[in-house]
N, C-alpha and C. Protein backbone atom coordinates (compact mmCIF):
# COMPACT_ATOMS: atom_id res chain seq x y z
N UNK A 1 252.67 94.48 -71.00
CA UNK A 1 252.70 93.04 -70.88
C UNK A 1 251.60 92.45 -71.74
N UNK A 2 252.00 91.60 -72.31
CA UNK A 2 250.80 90.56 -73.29
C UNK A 2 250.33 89.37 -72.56
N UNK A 3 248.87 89.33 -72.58
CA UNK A 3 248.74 87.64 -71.86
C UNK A 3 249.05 86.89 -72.33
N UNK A 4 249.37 86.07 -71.16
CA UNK A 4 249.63 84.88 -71.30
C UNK A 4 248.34 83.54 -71.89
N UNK A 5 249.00 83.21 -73.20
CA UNK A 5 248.13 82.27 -73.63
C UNK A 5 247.45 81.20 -73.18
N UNK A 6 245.96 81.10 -73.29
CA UNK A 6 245.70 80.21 -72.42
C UNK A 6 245.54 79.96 -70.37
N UNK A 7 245.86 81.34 -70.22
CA UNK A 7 245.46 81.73 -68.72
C UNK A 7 245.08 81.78 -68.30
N UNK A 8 243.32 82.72 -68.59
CA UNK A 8 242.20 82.47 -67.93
C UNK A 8 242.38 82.97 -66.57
N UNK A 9 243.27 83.29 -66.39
CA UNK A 9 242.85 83.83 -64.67
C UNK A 9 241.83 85.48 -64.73
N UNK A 10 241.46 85.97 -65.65
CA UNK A 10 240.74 87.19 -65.58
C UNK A 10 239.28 86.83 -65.58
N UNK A 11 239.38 85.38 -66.25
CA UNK A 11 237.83 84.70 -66.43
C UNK A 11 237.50 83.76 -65.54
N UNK A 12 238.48 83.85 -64.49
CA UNK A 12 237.58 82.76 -63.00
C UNK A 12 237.95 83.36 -61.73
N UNK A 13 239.12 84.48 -61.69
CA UNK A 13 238.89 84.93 -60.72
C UNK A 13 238.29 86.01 -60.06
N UNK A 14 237.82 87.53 -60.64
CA UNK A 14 237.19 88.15 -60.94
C UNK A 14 235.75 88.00 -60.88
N UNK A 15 235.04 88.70 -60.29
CA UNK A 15 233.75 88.59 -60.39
C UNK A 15 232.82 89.96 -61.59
N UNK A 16 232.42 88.87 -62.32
CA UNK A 16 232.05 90.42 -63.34
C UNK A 16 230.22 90.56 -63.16
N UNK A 17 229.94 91.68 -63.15
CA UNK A 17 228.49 92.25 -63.14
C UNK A 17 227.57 92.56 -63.99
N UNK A 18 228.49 91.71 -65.40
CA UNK A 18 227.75 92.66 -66.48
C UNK A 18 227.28 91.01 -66.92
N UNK A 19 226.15 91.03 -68.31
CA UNK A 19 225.75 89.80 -68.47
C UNK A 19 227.10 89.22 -69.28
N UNK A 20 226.99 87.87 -69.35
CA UNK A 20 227.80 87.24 -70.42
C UNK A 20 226.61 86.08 -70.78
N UNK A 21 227.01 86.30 -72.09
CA UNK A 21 226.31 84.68 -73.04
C UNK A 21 226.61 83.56 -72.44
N UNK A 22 225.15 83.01 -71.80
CA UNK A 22 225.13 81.62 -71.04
C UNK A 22 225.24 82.54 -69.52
N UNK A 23 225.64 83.27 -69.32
CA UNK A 23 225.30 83.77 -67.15
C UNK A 23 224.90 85.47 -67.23
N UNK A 24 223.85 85.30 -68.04
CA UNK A 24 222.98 86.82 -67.77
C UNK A 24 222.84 87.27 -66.55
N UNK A 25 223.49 86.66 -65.62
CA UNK A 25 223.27 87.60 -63.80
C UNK A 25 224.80 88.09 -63.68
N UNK A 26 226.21 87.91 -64.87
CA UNK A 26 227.22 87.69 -64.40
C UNK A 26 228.00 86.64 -63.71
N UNK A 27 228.94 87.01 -63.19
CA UNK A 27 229.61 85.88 -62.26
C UNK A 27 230.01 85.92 -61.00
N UNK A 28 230.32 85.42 -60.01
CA UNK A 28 230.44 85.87 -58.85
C UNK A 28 232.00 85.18 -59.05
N UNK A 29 233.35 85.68 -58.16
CA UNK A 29 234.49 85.72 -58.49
C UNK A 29 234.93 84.16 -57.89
N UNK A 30 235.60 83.57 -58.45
CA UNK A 30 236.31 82.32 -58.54
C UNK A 30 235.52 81.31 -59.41
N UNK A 31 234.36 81.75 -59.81
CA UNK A 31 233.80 80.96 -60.71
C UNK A 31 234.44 80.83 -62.02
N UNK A 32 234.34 79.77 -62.96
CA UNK A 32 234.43 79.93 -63.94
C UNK A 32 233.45 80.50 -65.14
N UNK A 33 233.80 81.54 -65.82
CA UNK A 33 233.00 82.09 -66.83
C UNK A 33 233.08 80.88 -67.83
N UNK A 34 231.37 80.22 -68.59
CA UNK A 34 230.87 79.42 -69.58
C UNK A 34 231.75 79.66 -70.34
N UNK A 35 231.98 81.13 -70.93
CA UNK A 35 232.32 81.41 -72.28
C UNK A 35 234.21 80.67 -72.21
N UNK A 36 234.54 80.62 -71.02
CA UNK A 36 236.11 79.87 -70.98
C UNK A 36 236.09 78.46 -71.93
N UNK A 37 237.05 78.58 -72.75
CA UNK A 37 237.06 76.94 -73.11
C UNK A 37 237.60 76.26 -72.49
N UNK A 38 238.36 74.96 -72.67
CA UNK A 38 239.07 73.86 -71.71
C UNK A 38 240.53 74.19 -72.26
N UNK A 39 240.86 74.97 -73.30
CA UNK A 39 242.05 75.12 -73.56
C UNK A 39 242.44 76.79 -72.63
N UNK A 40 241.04 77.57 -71.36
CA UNK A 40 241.47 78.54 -71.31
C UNK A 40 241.42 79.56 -72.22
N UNK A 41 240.67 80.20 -73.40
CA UNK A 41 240.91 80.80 -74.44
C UNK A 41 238.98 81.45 -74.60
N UNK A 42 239.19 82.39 -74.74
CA UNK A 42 237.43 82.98 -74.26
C UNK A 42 236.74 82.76 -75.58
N UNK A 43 235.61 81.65 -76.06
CA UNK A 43 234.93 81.87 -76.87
C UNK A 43 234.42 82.94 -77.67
N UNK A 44 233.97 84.11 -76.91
CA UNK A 44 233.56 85.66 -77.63
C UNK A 44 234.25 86.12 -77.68
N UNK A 45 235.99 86.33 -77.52
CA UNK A 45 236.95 87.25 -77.76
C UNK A 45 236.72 88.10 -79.28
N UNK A 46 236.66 89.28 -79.04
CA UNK A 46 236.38 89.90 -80.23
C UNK A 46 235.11 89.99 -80.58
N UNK A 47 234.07 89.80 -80.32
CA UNK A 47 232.35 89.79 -80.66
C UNK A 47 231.79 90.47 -79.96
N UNK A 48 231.01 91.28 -80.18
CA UNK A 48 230.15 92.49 -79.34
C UNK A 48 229.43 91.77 -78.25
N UNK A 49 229.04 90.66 -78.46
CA UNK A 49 228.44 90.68 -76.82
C UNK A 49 229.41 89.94 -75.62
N UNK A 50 230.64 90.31 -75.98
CA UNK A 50 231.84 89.74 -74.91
C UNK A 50 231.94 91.52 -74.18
N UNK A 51 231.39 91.37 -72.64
CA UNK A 51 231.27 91.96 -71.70
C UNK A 51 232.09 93.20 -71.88
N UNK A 52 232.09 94.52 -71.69
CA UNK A 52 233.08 95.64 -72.13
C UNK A 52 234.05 95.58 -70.83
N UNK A 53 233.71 95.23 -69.52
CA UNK A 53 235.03 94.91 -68.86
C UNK A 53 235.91 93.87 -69.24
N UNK A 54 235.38 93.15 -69.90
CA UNK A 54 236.57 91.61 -70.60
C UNK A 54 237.42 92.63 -71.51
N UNK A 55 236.39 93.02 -72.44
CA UNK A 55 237.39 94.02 -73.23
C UNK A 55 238.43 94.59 -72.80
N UNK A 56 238.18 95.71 -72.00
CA UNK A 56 238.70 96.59 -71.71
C UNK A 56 239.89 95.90 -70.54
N UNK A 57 240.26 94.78 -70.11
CA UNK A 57 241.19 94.45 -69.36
C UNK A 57 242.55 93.93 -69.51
N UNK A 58 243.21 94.56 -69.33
CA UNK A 58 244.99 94.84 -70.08
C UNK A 58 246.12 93.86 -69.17
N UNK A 59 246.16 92.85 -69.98
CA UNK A 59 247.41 92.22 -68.59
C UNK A 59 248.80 93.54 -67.78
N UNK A 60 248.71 93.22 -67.13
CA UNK A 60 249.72 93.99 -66.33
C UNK A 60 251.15 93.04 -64.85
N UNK A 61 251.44 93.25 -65.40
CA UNK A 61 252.71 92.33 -64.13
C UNK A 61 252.03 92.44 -62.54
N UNK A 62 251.82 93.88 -62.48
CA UNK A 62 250.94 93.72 -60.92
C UNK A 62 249.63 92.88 -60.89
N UNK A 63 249.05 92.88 -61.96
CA UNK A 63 247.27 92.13 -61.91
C UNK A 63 247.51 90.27 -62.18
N UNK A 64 248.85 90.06 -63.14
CA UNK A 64 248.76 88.86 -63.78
C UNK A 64 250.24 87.97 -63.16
N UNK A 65 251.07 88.69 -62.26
CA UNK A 65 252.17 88.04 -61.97
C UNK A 65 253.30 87.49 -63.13
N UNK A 66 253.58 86.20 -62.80
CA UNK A 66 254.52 85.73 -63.77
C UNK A 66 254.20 84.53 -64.21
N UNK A 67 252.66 83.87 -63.95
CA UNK A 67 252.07 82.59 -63.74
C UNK A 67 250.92 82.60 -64.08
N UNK A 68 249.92 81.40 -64.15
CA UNK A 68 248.73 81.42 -64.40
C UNK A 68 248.27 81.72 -62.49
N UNK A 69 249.00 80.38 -61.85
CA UNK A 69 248.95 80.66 -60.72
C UNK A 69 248.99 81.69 -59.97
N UNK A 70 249.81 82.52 -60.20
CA UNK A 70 250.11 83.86 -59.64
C UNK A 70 248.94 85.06 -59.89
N UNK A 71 248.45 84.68 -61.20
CA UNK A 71 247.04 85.44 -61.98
C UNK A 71 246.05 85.39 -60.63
N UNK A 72 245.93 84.18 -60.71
CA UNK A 72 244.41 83.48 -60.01
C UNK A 72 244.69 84.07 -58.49
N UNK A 73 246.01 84.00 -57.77
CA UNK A 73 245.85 84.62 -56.71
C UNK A 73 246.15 86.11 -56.55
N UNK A 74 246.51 86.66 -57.69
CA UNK A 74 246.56 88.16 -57.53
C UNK A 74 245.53 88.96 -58.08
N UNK A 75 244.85 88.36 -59.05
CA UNK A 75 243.51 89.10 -59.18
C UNK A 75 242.15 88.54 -58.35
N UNK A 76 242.29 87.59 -57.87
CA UNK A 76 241.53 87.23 -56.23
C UNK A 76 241.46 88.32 -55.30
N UNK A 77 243.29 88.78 -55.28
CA UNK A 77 243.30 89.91 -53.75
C UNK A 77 242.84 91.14 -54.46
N UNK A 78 243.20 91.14 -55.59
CA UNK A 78 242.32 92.78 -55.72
C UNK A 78 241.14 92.92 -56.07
N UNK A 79 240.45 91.87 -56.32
CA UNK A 79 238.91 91.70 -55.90
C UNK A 79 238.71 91.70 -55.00
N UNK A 80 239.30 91.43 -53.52
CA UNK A 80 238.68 91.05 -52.42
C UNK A 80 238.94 92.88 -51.97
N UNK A 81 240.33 93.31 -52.42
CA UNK A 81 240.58 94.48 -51.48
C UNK A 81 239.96 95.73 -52.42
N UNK A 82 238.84 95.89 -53.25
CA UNK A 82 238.19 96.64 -54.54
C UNK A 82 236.89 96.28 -53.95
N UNK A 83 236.17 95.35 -53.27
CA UNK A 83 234.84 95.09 -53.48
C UNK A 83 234.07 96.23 -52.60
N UNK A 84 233.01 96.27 -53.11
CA UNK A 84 232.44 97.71 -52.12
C UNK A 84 231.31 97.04 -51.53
């Protein structure tokens, strides 16, 4: 599956631990990540200091649904049911 353009659900619902440019503590999950623009579209895509979990995260039908909506609440529950 290819993301969906402009989605953003990996960059607000998710809580990431690693630094990002502009939130060196990370993010805590439903926030929005700085680096998001208003069109949804990640400023550092492709630039070494864009987080290696951003990298490394592959849309998938189970993680991203069929929606932006569906994103935001399905990678919510597997943050909530993943957190240690």
């Amino acid at each position: 599956m290819k993301c969906r353009e402009g989605c953003g659900a990996c960059c607000i619902a998710p809580s990431i631990s690693s630094p990002i440019p502009g939130m060196p503590q990370g993010k805590p999950a439903g926030e929005r990540c700085v680096q998001l623009s208003v069109d949804n579209l990640c400023r550092i895509f492709g630039q070494p200091e864009r987080p290696a979990v951003c990298s490394a995260f592959e849309a998938d039908i189970e993680v991203c649904g069929s929606s932006n909506e569906e994103a935001i609440r399905l990678i919510g529950w597997w943050e909530q049911v993943t957190a240690a």
